[in-house]
Protein backbone atom coordinates (compact mmCIF):
# COMPACT_ATOMS: atom_id res chain seq x y z
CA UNK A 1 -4.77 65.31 -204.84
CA UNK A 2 -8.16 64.27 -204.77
CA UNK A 3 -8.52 64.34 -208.41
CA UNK A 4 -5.34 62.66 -208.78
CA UNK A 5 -6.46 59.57 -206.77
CA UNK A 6 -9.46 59.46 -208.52
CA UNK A 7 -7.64 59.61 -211.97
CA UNK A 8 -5.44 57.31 -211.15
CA UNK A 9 -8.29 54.92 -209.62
CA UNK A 10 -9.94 54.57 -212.41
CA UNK A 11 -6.77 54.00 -214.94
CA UNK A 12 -5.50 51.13 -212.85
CA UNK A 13 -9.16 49.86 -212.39
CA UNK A 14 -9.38 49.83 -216.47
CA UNK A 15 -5.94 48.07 -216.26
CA UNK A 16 -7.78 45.54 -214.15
CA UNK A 17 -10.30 44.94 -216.47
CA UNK A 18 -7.65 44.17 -218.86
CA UNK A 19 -5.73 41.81 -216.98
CA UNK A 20 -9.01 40.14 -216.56
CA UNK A 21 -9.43 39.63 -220.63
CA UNK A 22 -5.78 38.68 -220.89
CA UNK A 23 -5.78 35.91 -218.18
CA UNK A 24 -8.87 34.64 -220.35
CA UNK A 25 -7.56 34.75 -223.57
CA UNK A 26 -4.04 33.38 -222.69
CA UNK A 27 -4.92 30.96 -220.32
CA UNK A 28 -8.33 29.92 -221.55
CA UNK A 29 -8.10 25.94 -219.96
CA UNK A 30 -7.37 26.41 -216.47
CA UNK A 31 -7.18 22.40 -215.77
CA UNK A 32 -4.02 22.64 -217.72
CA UNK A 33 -1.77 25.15 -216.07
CA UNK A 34 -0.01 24.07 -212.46
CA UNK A 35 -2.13 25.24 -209.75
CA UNK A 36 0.43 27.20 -207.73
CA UNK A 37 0.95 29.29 -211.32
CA UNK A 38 -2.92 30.34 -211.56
CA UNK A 39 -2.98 31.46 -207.91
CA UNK A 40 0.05 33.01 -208.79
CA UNK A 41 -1.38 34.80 -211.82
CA UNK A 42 -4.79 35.94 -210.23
CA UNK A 43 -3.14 37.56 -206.94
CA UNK A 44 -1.17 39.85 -209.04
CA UNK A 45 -4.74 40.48 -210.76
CA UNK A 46 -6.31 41.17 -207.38
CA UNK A 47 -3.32 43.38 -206.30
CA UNK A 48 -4.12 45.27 -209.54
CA UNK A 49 -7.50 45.18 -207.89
CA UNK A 50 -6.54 46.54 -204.61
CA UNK A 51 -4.61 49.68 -205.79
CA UNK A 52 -7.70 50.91 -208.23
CA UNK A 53 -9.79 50.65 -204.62
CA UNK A 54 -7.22 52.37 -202.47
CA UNK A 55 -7.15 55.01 -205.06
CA UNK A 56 -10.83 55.40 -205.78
CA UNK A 57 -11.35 55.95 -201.94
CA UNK A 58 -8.81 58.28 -200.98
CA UNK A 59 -9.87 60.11 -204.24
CA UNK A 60 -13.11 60.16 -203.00
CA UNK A 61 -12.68 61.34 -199.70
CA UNK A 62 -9.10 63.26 -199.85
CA UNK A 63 -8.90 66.58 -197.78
CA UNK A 64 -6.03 68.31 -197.18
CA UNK A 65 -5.03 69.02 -193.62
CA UNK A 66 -4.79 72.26 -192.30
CA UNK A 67 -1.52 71.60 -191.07
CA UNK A 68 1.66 71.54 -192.82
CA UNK A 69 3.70 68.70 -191.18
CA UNK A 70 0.28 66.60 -191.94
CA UNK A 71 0.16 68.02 -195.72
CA UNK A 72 3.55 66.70 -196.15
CA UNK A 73 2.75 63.24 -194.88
CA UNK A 74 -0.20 62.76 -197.02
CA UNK A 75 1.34 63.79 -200.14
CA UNK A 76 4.09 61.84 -199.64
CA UNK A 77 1.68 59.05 -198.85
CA UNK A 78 -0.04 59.42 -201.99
CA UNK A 79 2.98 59.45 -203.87
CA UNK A 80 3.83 56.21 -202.52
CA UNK A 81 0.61 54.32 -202.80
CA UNK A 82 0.67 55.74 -206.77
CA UNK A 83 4.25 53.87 -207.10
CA UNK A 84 2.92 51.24 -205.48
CA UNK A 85 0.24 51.04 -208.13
CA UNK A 86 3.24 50.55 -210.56
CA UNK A 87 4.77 48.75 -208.96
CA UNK A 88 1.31 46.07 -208.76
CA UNK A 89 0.86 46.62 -212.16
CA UNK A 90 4.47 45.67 -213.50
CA UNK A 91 4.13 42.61 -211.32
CA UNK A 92 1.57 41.17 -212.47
CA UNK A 93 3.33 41.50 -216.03
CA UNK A 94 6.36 40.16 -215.26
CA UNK A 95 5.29 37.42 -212.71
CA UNK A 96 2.80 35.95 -215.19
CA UNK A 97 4.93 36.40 -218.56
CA UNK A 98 8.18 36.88 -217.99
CA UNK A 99 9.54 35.40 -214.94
CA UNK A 100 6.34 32.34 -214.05
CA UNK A 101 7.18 32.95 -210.69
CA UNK A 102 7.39 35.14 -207.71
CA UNK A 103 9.55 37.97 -207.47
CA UNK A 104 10.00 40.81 -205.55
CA UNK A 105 8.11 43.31 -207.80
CA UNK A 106 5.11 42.28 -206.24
CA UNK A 107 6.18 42.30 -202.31
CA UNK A 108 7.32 45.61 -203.11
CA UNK A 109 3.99 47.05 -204.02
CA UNK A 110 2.29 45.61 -201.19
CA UNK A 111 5.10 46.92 -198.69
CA UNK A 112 4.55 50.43 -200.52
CA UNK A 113 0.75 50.44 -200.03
CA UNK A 114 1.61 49.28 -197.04
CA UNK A 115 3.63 52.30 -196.41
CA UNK A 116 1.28 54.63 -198.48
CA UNK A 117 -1.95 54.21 -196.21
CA UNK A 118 0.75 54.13 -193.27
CA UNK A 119 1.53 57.89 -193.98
CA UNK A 120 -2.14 58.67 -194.55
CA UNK A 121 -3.04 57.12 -191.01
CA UNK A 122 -0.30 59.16 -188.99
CA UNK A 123 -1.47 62.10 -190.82
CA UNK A 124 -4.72 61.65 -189.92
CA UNK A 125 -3.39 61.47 -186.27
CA UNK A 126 -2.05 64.88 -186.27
CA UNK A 127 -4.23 67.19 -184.56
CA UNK A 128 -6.36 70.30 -186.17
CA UNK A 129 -5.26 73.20 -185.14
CA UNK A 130 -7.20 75.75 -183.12
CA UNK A 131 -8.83 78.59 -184.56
């Protein structure tokens, strides 16, 4: 899992830098686009932000637990906050160049990070077990 996070960190974090160059090059004037559009545009860019970070750190400090109802939560977790990633990700595409609005794409990937660190916290709650 570790390595996973930290794969995946650094894949969304280059699809950050990305976003970056393609809110430059296709919105080069920002006098000219509404205002509630831009802040629109660079949130999903942030939230693109946000996942690479939350990935990067778990990666870096992932350890499974020793026990198995705790193993379970966390991998589940991760799974979630990697959706969530997607889910970010295609946002930010479809807010900014398809739809020009809010949808729920977006609220989704915050409610599954959300969720994701959720599961990691209650897994950190569960108790080692005595050797």
């Amino acid at each position: 899992m570790k390595r996973l996070h930290l794969g995946i960190g650094l894949i969304v974090f280059v699809v950050f830098v990305i976003t970056g160059r393609l809110m430059r090059i296709d919105f080069p004037d920002k006098d000219i686009i509404p205002q509630d559009f831009r802040i629109l545009v660079r949130s999903r860019h942030i939230y693109i932000l946000f996942m690479a970070l939350l990935n990067l750190l778990l990666g870096s400090y992932f350890r499974p637990h020793k026990t198995r109802e705790a193993r379970i939560l966390q991998y589940v977790g991760s799974l979630v906050l990697i959706i969530s990633s997607i889910f970010c990700i295609t946002a930010f595409f479809l807010e900014t160049y398809s739809y020009h609005h809010f949808s729920d794409v977006s609220r989704n990937g915050l409610y599954t990070a959300l969720a994701g660190v959720g599961l990691h916290f209650l897994a950190a709650l569960v108790p080692e077990p005595k050797e």
